[in-house]
Protein backbone atom coordinates (compact mmCIF):
# COMPACT_ATOMS: atom_id res chain seq x y z
CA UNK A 1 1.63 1.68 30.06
CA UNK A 2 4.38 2.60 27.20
CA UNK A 3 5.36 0.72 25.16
CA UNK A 4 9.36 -0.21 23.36
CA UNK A 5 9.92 -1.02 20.00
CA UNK A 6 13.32 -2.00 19.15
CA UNK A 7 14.65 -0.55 15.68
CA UNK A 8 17.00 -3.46 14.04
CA UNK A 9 18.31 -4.52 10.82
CA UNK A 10 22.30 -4.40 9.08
CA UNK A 11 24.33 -2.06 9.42
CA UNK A 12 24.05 1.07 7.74
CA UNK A 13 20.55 0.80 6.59
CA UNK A 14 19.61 4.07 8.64
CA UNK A 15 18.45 2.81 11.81
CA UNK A 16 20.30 5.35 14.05
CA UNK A 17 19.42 8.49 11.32
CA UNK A 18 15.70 7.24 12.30
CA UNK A 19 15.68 7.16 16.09
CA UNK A 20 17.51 10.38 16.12
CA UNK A 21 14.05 11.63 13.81
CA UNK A 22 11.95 10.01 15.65
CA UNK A 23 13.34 11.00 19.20
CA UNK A 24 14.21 14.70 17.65
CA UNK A 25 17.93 14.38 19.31
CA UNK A 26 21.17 13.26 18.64
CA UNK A 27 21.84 10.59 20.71
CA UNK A 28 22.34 8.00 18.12
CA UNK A 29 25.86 8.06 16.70
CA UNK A 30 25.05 8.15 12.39
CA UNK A 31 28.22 7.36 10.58
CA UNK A 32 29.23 5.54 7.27
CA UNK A 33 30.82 2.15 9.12
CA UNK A 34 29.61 -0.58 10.19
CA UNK A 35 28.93 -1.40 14.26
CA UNK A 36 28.60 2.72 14.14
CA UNK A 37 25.79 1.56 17.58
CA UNK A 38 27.14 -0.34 20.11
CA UNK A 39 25.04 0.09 22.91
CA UNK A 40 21.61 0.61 22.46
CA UNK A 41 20.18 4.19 22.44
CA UNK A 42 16.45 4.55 24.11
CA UNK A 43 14.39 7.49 23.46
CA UNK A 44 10.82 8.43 24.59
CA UNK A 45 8.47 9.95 22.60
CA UNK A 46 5.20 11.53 23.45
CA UNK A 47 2.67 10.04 21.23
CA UNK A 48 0.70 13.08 19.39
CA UNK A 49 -3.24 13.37 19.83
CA UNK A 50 -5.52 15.76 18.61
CA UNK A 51 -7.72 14.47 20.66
CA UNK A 52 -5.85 15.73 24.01
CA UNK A 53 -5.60 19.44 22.81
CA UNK A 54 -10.02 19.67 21.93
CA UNK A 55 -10.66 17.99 25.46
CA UNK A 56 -7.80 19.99 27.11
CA UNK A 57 -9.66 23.22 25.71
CA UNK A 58 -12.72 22.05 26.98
CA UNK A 59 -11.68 21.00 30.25
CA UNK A 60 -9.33 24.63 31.06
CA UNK A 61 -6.76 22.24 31.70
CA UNK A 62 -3.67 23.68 33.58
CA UNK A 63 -1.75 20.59 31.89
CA UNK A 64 -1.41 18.25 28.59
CA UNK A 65 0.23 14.87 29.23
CA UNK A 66 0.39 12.72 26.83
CA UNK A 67 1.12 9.36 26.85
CA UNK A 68 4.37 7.72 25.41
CA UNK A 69 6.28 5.31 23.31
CA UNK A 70 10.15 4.50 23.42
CA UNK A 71 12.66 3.64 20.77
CA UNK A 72 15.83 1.49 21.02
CA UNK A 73 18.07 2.19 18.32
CA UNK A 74 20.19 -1.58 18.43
CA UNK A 75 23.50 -1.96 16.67
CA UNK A 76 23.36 -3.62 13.44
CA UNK A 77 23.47 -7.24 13.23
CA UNK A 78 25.17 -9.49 10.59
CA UNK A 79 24.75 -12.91 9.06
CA UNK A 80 26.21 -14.80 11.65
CA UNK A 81 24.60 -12.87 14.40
CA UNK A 82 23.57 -15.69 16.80
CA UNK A 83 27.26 -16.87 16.65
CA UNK A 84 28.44 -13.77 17.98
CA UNK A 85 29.69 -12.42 14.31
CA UNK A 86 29.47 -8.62 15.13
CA UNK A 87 28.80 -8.93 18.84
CA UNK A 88 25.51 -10.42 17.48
CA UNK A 89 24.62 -12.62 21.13
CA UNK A 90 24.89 -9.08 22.57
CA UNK A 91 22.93 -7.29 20.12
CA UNK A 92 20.44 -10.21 20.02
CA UNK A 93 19.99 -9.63 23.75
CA UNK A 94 18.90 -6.24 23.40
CA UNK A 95 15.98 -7.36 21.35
CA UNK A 96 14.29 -9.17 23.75
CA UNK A 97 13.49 -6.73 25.79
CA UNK A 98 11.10 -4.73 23.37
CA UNK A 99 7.81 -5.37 22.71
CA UNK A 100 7.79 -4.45 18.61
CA UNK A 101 10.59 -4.76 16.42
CA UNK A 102 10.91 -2.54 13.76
CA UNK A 103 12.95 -4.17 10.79
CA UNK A 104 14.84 -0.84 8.88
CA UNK A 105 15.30 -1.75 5.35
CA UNK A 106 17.53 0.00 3.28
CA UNK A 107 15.19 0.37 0.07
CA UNK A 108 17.93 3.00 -1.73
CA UNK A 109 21.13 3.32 -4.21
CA UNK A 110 23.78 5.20 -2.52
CA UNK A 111 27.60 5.62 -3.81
CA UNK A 112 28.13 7.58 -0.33
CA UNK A 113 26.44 5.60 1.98
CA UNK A 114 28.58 2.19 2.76
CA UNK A 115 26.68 -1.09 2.24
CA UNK A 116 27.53 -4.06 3.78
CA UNK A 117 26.37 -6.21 0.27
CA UNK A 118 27.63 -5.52 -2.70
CA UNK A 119 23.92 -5.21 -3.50
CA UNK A 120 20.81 -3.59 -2.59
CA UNK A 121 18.09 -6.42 -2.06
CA UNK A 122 15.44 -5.58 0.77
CA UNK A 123 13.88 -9.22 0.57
CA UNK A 124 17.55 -10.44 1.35
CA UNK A 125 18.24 -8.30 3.87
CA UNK A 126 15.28 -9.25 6.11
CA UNK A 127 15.70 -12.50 5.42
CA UNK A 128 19.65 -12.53 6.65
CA UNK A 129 17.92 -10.20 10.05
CA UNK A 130 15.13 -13.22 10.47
CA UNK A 131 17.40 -15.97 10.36
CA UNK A 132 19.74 -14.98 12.87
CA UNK A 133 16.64 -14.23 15.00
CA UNK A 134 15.77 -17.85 14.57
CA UNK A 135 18.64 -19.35 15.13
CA UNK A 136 18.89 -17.19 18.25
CA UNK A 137 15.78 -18.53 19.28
CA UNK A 138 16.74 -22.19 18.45
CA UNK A 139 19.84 -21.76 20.89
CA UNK A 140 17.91 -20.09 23.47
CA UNK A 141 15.09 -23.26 23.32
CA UNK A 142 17.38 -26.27 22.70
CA UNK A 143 19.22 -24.73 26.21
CA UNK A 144 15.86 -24.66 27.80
CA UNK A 145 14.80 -27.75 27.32
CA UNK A 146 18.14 -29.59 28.08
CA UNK A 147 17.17 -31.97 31.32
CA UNK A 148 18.71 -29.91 33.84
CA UNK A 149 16.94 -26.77 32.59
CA UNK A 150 13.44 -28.31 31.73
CA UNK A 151 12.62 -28.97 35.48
CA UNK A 152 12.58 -25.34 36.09
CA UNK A 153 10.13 -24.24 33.49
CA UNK A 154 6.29 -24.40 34.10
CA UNK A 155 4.08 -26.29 31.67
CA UNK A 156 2.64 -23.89 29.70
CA UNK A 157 6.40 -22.30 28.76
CA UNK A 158 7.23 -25.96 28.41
CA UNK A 159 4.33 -26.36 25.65
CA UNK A 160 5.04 -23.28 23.62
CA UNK A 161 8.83 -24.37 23.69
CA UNK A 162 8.37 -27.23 22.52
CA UNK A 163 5.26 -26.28 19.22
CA UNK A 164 8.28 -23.59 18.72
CA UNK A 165 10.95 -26.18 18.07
CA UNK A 166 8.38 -28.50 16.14
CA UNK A 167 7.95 -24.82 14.04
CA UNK A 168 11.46 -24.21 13.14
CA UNK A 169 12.63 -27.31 12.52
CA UNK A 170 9.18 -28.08 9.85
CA UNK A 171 10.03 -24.33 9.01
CA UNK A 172 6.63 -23.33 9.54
CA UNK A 173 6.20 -19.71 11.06
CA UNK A 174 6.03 -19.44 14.40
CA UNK A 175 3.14 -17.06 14.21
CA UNK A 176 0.62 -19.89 14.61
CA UNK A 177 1.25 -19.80 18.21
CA UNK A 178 -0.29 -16.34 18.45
CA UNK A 179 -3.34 -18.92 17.89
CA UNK A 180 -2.96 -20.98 20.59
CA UNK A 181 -1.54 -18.45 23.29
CA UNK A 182 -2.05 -15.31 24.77
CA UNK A 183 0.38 -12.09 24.64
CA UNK A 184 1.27 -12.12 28.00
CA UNK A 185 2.36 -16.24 27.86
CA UNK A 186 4.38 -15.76 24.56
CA UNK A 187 6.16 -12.67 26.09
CA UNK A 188 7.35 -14.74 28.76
CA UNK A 189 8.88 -17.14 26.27
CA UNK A 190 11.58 -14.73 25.06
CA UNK A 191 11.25 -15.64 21.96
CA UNK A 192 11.99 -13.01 19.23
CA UNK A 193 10.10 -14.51 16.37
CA UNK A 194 6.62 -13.98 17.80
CA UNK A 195 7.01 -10.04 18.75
CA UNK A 196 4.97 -8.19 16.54
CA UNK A 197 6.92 -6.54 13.88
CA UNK A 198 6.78 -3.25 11.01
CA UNK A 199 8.78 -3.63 8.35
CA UNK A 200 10.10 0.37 7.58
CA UNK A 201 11.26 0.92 3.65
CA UNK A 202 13.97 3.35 4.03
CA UNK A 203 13.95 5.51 0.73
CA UNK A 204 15.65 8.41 -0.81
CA UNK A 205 13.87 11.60 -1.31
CA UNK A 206 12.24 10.67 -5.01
CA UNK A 207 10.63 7.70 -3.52
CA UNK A 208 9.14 8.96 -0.44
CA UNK A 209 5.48 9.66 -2.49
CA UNK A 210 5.49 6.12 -4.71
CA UNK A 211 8.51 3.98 -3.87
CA UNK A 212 10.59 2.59 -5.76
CA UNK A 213 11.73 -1.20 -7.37
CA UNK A 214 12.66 -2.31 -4.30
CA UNK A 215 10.00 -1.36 -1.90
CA UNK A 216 7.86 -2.81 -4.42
CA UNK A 217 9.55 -6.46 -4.87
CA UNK A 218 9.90 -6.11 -0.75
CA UNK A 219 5.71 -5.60 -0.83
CA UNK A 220 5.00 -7.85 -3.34
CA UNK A 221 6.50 -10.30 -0.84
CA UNK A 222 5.91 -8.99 2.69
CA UNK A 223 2.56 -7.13 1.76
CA UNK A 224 1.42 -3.65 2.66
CA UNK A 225 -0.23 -4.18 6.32
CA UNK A 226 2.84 -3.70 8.16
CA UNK A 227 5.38 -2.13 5.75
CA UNK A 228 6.20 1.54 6.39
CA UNK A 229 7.99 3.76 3.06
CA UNK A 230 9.50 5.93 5.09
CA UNK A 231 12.74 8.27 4.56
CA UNK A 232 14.80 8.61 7.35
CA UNK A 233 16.89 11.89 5.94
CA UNK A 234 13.43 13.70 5.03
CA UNK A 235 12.19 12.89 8.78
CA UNK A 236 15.14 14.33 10.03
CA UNK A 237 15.12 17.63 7.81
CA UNK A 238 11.28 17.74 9.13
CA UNK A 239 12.50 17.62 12.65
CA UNK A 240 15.02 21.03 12.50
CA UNK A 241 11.81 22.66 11.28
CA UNK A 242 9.27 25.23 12.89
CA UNK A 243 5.89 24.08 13.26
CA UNK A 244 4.68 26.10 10.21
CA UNK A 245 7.80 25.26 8.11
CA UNK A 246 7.25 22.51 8.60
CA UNK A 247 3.73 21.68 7.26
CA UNK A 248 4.94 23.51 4.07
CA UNK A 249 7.74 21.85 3.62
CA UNK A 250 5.82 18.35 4.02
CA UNK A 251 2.89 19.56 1.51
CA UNK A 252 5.75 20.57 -0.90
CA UNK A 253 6.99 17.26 -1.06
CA UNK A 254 4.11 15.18 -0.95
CA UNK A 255 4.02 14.60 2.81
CA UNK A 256 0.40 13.63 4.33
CA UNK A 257 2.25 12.66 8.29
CA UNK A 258 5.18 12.18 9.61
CA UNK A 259 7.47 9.12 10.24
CA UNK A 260 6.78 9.05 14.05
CA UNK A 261 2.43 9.06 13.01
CA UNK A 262 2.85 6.30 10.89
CA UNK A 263 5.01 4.35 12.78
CA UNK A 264 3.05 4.82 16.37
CA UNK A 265 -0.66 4.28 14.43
CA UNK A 266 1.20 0.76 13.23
CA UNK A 267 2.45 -0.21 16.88
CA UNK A 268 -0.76 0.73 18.07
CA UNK A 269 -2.60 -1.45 15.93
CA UNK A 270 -0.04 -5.11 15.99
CA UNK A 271 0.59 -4.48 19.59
CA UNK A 272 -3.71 -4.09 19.74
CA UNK A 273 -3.73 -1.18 22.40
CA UNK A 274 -6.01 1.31 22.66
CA UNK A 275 -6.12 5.14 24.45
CA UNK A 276 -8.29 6.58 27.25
CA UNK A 277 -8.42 10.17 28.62
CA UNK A 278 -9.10 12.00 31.90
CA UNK A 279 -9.92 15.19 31.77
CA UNK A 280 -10.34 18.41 34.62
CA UNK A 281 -9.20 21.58 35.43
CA UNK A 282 -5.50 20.48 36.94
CA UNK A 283 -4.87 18.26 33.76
CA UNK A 284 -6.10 16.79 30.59
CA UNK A 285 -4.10 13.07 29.82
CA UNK A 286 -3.75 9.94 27.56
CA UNK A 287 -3.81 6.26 29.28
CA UNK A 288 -2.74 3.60 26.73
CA UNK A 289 -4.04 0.15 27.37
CA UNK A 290 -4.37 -3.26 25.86
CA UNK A 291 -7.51 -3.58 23.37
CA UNK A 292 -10.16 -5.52 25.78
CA UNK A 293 -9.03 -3.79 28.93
CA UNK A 294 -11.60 -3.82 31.90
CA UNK A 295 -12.34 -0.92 33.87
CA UNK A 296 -10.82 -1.97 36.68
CA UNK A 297 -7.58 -2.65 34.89
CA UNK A 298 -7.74 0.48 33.06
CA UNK A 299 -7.74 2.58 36.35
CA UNK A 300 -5.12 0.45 37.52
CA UNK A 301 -2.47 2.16 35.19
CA UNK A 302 -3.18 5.23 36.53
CA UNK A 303 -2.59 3.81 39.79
CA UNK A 304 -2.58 -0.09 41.70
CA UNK A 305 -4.93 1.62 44.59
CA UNK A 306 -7.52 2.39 41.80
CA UNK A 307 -7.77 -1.16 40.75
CA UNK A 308 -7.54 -2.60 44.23
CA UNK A 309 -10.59 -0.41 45.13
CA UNK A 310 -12.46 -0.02 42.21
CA UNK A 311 -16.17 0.74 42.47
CA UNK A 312 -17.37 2.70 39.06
CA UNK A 313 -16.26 4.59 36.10
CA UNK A 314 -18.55 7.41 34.88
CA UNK A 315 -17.82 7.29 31.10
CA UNK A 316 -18.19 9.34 28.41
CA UNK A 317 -17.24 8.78 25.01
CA UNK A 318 -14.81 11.29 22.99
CA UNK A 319 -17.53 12.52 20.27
CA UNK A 320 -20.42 13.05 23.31
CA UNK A 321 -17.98 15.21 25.58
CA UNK A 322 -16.99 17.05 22.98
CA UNK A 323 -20.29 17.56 21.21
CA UNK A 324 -21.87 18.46 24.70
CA UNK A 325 -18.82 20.59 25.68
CA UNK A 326 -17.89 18.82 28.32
CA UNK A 327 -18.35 16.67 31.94
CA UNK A 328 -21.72 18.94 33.05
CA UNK A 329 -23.37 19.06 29.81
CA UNK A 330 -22.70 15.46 29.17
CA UNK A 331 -24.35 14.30 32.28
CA UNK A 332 -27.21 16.67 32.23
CA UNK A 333 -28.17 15.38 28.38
CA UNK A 334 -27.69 11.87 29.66
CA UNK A 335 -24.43 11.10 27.64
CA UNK A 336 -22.85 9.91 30.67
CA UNK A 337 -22.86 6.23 31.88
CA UNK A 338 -21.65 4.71 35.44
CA UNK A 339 -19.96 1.64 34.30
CA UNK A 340 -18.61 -1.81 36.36
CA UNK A 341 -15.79 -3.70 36.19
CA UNK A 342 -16.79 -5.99 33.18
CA UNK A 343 -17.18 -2.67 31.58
CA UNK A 344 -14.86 -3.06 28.39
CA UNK A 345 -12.92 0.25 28.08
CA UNK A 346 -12.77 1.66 24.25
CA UNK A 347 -11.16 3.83 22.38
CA UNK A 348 -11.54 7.69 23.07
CA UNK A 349 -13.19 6.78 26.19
CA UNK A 350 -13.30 9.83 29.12
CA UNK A 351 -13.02 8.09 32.66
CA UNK A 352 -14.16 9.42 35.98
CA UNK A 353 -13.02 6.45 38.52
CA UNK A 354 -14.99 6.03 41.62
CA UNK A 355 -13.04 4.15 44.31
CA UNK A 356 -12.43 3.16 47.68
CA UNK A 357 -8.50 3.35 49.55
C-alpha cells in the first residue's frame, strides 16, 4: 500500500515550493499570487531505507524497490472556503481523498513574498484552514442526514454522523471518535477533521536550526508531536544538489535529514504503518502495511492470490538476517521462524510466503 497526504493551508505559505522539494520536480506552479494551484499536483516519492540497500547487498539483488508515498500539492484555501470563496468546495474536495493532511504554515517575515494577512500569525492561520474544514464537514453531515439521504446510509456511518454533529456543535474535537471507531469506518465517513494531520513550520533560512517567535507561539499551542520546522527554499536548494554536496551543504547549515525524512517518519507514525521486506537474488523490496497487520494480510499486498492461499511465512527479523548474513545462515543458526496467519507482522520483518494458487 502507499499512502497520500494532501499538502494544504492559504495561499502563499509555500505549499507548492514544498511538493516541488519533496517530489524533486517542477510540477507545482510557485508564484507570488494567490490561487497560483488550481488543480491539484500529485507526486510519488520513494520512501528512503537504509535498510533496503544492507539486505539488497546481502541478498545480490538484481533490483531495489522501494516502497512509496504521494503528495498532493492543493490550491490554497481562504476564510470562506466551504462557501466556495476561492473555489474553496472544489479545493475542499480534493482533500478528501488523502489519507494525511499536511497543514503548511507560513512561520516567516517576507517583504517579497505576498501574504494574504496583513500579518504573520501561524496560530491564526490554522485556525482560519480548520474552520473551513469544519464547516465543510458540517455541510457535508447536515446533507447526509436530511430524511431522504439518511435511508441510504448504514448504521454505523449513521452513528459516527451523528457523535460528529453532537462534536461540532458542543465544539468538542472530533478526535474522540478515533476512540470509539476504527480507521477504516472513519475513512468511510469523509470527514476531514478526523484524518491524521502534521502541522509543517515553514521558516526562513536563520530559523531552520531553532525556530523562531512564531514557530514557538504555534508549539506552545499545537505542541511538538506533530509539528515539522521545516524550510521549504533550503529543501529545494538541497534537491539541485549532488549526493556529496549535498551532505556538506546540510552539515554546514545545521541539517541532521531532510524535509522528505521527517515528514515520511511523521506519516508513518499518525497513519500507524509499519514496513516489511523480501529479499532474493531477482530483487530486494519494501511492503508498507498497517501496524497490527496479519500475515496473511501482509502477503496480500504483494498480491490477492497470496492471501487467498496463504499457508506460512518463514520470518526473519532485520537485525538476525543481517547479523547471520543472510536467508541460509539464518535458518541454519535457527533465527528463522515458520509463522501462521495470527502471526502479527513487525517492523523490519523479512517474509518468505508459502502458499497455495
Amino acid at each position: 500500500m502507499s499512502f497520500k497526504c494532501g499538502i494544504v493551508g492559504l495561499p502563499n505559505v509555500g505549499k507548492s515550493t514544498l511538493f516541488n522539494a519533496l517530489t524533486n520536480s517542477t510540477k507545482a506552479q510557485a508564484a507570488n499570487f494567490p490561487f497560483c494551484t488550481i488543480d491539484p499536483n500529485i507526486g510519488i516519492v520513494s520512501v528512503p531505507d537504509i535498510r533496503l540497500n544492507n539486505l539488497a547487498k546481502i541478498s545480490k539483488s538484481k533490483k531495489i524497490i522501494n516502497t512509496t508515498i504521494s503528495f498532493v500539492d492543493i490550491a490554497g484555501l481562504v476564510k470562506g472556503a466551504s462557501k466556495g470563496e476561492g473555489l474553496g468546495n472544489k479545493f475542499l474536495s480534493h482533500i478528501r481523498e488523502v489519507d494525511a493532511i499536511i497543514h503548511m504554515i507560513r512561520c516567516f517575515d517576507s517583504d517579497d513574498i505576498q501574504n494574504v494577512n496583513t500579518t504573520v500569525d501561524p496560530i491564526r492561520d490554522l485556525e482560519i484552514i480548520e474552520t473551513e474544514m469544519m464547516l465543510a464537514d458540517l455541510e457535508s453531515i447536515q446533507k447526509r442526514l436530511e430524511k431522504n439521504n439518511k435511508k441510504n446510509i448504514d448504521e454505523e456511518q449513521l452513528k459516527i454522523l451523528e457523535i460528529a454533529l453532537d462534536c461540532i456543535n458542543s465544539n468538542i474535537d472530533l478526535k474522540i471518535l478515533k476512540d470509539k471507531f476504527n480507521k477504516k469506518q472513519l475513512n468511510q465517513s469523509g470527514l476531514l477533521n478526523v484524518k491524521p494531520k502534521i502541522f509543517v513550520c515553514n521558516v526562513d533560512e536563520q530559523s531552520i536550526q531553532n525556530g523562531n517567535k512564531y514557530t514557538k507561539n504555534f508549539i506552545s499551542k499545537f505542541g511538538e508531536e506533530n509539528t515539522l520546522i521545516v524550510s521549504a527554499d533550503i529543501e529545494n536548494q538541497i534537491n539541485e544538489l549532488e549526493n556529496k554536496e549535498r551532505r556538506n551543504y546540510m552539515e554546514m547549515i545545521g541539517l541532521k535529514e531532510t524535509g522528505l525524512n521527517l515528514l515520511i517518519q511523521k506519516g508513518y507514525k499518525i497513519l500507524e504503518l509499519d514496513t516489511y521486506f523480501t529479499s532474493g537474488p531477482e530483487e530486494t523490496r519494501a511492503w508498507t502495511i498497517e501496524k497490527n497487520c496479519t500475515a496473511p494480510k501482509a502477503a496480500g499486498e504483494i498480491h490477492t492470490d497470496f492471501e487467498k492461499g496463504f499457508i506460512r511465512a518463514e520470518t526473519v527479523s532485520y537485525e538476525d538476517f543481517i547479523t547471520n548474513n543472510g536467508w541460509a545462515n539464518s535458518k541454519s543458526n535457527g533465527k528463522i521462524r515458520l509463522e501462521g496467519k495470527d502471526y502479527i507482522v513487525k517492523d523490519g520483518d523479512i517474509l518468505n510466503f508459502r502458499f497455495n494458487t
